[in-house]
C-alpha atoms as a PDB file:
ATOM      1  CA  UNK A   1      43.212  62.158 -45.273  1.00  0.00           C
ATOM      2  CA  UNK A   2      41.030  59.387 -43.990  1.00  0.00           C
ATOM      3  CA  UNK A   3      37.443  59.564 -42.454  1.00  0.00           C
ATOM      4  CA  UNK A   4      36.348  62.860 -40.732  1.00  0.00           C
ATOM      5  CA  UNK A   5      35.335  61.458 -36.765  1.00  0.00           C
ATOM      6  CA  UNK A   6      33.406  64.562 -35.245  1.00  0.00           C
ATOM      7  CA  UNK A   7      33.873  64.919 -31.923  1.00  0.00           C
ATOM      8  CA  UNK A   8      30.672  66.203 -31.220  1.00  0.00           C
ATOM      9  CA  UNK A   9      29.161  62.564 -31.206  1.00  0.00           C
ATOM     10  CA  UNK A  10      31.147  62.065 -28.062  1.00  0.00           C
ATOM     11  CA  UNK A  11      28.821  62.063 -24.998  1.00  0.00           C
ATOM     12  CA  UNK A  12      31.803  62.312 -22.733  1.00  0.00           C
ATOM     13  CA  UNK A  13      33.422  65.428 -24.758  1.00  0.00           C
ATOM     14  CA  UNK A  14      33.433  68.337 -22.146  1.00  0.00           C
ATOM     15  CA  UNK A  15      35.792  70.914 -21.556  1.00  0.00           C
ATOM     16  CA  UNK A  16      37.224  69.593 -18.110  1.00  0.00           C
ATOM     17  CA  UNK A  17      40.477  71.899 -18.189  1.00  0.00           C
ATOM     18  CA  UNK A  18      40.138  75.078 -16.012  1.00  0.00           C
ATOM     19  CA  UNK A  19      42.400  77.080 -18.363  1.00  0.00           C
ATOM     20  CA  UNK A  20      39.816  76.753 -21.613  1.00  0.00           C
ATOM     21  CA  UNK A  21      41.647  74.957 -23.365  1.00  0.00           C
ATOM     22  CA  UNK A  22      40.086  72.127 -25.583  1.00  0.00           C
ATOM     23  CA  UNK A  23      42.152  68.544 -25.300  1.00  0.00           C
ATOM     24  CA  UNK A  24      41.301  66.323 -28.351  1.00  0.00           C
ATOM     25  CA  UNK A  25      39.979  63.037 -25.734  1.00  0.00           C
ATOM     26  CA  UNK A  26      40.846  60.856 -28.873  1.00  0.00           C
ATOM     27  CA  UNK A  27      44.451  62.116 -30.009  1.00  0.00           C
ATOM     28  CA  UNK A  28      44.927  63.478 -25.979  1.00  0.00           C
ATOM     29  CA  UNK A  29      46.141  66.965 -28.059  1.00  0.00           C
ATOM     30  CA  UNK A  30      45.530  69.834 -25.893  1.00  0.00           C
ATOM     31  CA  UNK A  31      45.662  72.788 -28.300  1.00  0.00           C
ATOM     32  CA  UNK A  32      47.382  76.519 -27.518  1.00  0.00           C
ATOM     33  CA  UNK A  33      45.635  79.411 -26.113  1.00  0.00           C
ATOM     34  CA  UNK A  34      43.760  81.450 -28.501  1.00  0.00           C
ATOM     35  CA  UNK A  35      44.734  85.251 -27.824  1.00  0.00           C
ATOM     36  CA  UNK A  36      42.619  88.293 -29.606  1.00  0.00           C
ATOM     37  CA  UNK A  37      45.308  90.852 -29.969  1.00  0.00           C
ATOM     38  CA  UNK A  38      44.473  94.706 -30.684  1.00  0.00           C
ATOM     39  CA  UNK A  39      47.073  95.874 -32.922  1.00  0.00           C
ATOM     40  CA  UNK A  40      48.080  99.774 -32.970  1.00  0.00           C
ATOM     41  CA  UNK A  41      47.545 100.660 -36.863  1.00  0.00           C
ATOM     42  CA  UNK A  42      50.143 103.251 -38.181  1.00  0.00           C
ATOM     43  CA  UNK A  43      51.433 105.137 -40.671  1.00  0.00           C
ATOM     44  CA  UNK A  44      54.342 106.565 -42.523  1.00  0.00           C
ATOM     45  CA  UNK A  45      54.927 110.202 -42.011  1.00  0.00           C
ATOM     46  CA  UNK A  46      57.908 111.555 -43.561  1.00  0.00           C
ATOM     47  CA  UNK A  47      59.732 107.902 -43.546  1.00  0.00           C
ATOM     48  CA  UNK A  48      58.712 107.543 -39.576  1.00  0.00           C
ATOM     49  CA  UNK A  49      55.890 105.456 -38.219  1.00  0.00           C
ATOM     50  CA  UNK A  50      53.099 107.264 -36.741  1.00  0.00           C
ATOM     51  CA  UNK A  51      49.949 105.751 -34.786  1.00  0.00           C
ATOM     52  CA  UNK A  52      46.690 106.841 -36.766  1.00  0.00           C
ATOM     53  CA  UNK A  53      44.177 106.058 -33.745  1.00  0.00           C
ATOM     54  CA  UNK A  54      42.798 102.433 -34.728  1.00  0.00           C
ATOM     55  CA  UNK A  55      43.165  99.478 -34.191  1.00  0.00           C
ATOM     56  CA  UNK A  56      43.918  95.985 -35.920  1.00  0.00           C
ATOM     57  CA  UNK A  57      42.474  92.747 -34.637  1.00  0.00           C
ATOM     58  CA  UNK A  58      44.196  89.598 -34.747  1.00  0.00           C
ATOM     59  CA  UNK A  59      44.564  86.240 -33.635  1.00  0.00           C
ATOM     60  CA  UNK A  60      47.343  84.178 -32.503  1.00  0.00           C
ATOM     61  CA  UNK A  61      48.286  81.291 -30.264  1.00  0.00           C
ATOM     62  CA  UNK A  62      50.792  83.378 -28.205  1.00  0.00           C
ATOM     63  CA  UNK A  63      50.604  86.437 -26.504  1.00  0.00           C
ATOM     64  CA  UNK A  64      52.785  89.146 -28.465  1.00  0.00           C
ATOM     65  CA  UNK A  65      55.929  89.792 -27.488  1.00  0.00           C
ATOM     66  CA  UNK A  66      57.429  93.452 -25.989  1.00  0.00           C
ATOM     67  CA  UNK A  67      59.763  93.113 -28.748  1.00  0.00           C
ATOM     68  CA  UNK A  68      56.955  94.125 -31.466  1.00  0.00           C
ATOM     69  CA  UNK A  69      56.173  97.128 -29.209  1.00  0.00           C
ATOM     70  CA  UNK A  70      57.274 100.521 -32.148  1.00  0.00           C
ATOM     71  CA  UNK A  71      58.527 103.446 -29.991  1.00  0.00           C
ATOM     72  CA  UNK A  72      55.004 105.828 -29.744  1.00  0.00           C
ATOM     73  CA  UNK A  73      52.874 103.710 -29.907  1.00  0.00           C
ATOM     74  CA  UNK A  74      50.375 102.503 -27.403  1.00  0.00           C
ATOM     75  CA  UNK A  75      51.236  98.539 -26.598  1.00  0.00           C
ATOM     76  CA  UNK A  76      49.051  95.562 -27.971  1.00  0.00           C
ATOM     77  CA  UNK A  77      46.577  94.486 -25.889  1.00  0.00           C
ATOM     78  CA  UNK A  78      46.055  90.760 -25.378  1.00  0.00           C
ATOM     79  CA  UNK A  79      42.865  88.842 -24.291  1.00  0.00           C
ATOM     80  CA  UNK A  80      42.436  84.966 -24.063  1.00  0.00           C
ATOM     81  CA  UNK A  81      39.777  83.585 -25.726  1.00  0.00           C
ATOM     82  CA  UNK A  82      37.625  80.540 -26.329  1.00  0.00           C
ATOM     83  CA  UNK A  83      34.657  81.453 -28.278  1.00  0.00           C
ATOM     84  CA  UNK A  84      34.200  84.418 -30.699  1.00  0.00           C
ATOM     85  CA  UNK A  85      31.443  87.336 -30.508  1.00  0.00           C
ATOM     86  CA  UNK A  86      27.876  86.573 -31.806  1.00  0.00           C
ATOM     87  CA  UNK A  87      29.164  89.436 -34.302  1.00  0.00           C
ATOM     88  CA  UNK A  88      31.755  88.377 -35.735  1.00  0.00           C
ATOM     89  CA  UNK A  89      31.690  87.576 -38.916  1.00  0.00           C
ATOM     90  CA  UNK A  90      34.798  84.820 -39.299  1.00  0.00           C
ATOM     91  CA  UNK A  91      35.740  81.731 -38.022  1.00  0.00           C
ATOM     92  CA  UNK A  92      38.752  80.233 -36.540  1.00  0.00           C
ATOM     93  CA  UNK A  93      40.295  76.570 -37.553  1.00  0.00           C
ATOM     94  CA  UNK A  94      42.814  75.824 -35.224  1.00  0.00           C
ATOM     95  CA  UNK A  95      44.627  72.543 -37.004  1.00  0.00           C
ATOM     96  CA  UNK A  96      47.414  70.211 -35.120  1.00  0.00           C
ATOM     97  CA  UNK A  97      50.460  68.596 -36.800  1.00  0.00           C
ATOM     98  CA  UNK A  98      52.964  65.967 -35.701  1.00  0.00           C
ATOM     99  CA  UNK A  99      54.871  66.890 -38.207  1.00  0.00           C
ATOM    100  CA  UNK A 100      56.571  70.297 -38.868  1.00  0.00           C
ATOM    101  CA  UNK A 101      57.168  69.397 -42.688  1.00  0.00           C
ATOM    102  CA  UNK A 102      53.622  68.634 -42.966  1.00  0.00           C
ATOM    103  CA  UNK A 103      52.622  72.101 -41.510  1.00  0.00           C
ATOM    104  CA  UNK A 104      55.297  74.279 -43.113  1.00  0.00           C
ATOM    105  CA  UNK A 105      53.889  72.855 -46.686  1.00  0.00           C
ATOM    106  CA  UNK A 106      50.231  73.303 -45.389  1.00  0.00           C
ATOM    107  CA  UNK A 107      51.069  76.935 -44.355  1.00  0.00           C
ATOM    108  CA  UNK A 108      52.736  77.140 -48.240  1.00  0.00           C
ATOM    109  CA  UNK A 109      49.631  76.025 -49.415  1.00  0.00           C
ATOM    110  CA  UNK A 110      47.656  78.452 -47.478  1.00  0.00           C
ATOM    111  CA  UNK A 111      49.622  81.226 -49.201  1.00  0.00           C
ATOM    112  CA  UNK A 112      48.956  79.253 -52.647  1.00  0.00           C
ATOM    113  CA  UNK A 113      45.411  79.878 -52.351  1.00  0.00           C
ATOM    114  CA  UNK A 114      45.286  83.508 -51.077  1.00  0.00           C
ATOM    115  CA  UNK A 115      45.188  83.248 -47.168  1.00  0.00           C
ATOM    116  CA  UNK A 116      46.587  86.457 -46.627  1.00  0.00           C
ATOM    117  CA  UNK A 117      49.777  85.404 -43.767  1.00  0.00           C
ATOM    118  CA  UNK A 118      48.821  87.569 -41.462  1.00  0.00           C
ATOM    119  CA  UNK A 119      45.292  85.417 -41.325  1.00  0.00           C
ATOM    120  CA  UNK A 120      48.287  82.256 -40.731  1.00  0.00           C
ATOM    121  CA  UNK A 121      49.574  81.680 -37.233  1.00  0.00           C
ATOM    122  CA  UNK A 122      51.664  79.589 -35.937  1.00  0.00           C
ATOM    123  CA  UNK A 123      53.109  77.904 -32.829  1.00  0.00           C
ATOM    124  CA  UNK A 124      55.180  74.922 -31.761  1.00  0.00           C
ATOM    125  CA  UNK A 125      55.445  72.625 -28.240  1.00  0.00           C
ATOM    126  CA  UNK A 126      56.293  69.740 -27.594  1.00  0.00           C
ATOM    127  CA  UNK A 127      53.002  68.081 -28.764  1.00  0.00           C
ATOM    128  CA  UNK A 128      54.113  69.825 -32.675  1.00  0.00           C
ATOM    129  CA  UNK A 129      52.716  72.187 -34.494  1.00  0.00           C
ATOM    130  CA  UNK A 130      49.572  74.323 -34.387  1.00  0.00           C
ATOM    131  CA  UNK A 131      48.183  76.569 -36.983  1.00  0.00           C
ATOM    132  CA  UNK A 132      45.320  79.186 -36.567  1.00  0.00           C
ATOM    133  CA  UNK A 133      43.910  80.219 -39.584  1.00  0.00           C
ATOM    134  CA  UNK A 134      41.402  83.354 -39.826  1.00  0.00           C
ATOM    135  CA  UNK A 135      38.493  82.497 -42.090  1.00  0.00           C
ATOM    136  CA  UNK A 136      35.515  84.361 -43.611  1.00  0.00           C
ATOM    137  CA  UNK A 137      34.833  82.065 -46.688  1.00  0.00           C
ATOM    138  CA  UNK A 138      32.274  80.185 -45.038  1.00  0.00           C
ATOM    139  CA  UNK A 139      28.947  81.869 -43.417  1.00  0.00           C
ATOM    140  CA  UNK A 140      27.766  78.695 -41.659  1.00  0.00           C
ATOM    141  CA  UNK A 141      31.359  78.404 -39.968  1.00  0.00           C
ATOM    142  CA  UNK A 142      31.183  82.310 -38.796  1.00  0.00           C
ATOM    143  CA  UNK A 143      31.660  82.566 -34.973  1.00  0.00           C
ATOM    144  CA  UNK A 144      32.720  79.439 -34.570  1.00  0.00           C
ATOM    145  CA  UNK A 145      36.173  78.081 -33.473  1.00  0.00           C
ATOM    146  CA  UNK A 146      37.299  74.886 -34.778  1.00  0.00           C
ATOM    147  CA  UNK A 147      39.658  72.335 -33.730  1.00  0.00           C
ATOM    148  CA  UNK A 148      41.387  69.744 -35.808  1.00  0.00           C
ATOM    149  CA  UNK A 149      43.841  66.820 -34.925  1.00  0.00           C
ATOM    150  CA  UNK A 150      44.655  63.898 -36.696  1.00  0.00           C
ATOM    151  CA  UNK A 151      45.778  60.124 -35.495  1.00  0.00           C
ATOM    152  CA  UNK A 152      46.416  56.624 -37.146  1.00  0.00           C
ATOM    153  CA  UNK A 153      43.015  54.445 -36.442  1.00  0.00           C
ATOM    154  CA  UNK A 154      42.609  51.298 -36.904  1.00  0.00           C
ATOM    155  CA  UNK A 155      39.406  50.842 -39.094  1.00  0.00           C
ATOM    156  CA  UNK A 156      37.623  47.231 -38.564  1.00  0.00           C
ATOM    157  CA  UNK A 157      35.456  47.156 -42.147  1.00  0.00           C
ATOM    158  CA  UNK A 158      38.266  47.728 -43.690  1.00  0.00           C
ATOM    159  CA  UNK A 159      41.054  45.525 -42.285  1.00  0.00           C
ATOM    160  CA  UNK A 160      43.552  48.584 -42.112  1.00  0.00           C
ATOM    161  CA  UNK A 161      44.867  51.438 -40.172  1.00  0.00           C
ATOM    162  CA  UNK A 162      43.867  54.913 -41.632  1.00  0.00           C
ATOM    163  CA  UNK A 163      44.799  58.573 -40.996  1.00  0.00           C
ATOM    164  CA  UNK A 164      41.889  60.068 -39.205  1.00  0.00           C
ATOM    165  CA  UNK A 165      40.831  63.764 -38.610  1.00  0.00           C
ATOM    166  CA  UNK A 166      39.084  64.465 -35.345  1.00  0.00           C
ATOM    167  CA  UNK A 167      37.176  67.324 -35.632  1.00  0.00           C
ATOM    168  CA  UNK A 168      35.466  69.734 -32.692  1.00  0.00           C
ATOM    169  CA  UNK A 169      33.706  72.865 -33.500  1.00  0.00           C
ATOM    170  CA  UNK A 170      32.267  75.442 -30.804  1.00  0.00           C
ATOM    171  CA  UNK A 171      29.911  77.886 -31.589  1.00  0.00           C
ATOM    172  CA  UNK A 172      29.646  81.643 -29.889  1.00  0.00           C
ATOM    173  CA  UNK A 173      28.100  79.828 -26.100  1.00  0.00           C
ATOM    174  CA  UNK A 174      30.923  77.831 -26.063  1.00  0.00           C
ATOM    175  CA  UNK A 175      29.268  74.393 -26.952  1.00  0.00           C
ATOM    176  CA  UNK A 176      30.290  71.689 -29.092  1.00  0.00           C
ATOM    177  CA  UNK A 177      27.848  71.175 -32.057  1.00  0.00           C
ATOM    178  CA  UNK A 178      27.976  68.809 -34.919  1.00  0.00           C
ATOM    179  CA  UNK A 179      30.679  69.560 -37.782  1.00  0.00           C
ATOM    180  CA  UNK A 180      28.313  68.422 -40.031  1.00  0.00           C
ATOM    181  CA  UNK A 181      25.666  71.056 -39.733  1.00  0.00           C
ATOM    182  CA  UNK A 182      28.699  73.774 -40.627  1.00  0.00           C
ATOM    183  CA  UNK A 183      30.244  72.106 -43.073  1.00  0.00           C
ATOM    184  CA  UNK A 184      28.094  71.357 -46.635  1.00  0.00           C
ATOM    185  CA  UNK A 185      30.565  68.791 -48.391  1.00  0.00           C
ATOM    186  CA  UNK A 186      30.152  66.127 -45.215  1.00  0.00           C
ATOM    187  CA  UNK A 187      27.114  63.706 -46.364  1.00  0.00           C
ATOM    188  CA  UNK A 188      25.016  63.440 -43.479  1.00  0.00           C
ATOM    189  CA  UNK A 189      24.646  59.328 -42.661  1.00  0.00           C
END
């Protein structure tokens, strides 16, 4: 991957869509819906699944589906989202690919290094794929959602075109801040 262009240092760079959903203005990617889903919890109780009372939070880029609804339990509940809670303690990276190849070996990869898959979501459109990947490795990154697309630039000091990540991260209020203050291995210019 090429040089990291944070999106941040775009005056221009507002959320204009009514729907919440942030649109890269350099790669025009407008990424999924974020959904926090409650998750009935169960159990197994002579071989049958029982609900135990809690609950499971996740997040995915589509609402579930009826079909994952188990006979008595209560249905998951669905909420769009576009920040997280000033409690949580995670983070969200929301990452686009062109490519499907590209993403099923990054979602391999994930699993290589211990991101459990239920902490891996996917989804696919027309614009390609979209991961969603539920972090807590980082505390500067907690509460924080963070997009990332990537395009083919053409870089002037060097003569050449290079692959470039855009990168936009929004904090708990909903504003774009600098990826740099989250993020310790970026050298500050």
């Amino acid at each position: 991957m090429g040089n990291i262009i944070d999106m941040a240092s775009f005056e221009h760079l507002r959320r204009s869509n009514s729907d919440d959903r942030y649109t890269c203005p350099k790669t025009n990617v407008t990424f999924p819906h974020i959904y926090k889903v409650l998750v009935p919890d169960g159990d197994l109780v002579d071989d049958v699944p029982v609900f135990i009372g809690t609950y499971s939070t996740e997040y995915r880029l589509k609402e579930p589906s009826s079909l994952e609804q188990l006979p008595g339990f209560p249905p998951s509940t669905a909420t769009k989202i576009s920040t997280l809670d000033a409690a949580d303690e995670i983070y969200l990276d929301v990452i686009h690919f062109t490519n499907k190849d590209k993403a099923l070996g990054f979602r391999q990869a994930c699993g290589h290094l211990g991101i459990e898959p239920e902490h891996v979501r996917s989804f696919k459109d027309q614009q390609g794929v979209f991961l969603l990947l539920r972090r807590a490795d980082a505390p500067k990154k907690a509460r924080h959602i963070i997009y990332r697309s990537t395009d083919v630039q053409y870089i002037q000091p060097l003569g050449c075109e290079m692959e470039c990540e855009y990168v936009a991260a929004f904090n708990e209020l909903g504003q774009i801040i600098p990826y740099g203050i989250l993020d310790d291995s970026l050298c500050e210019e």
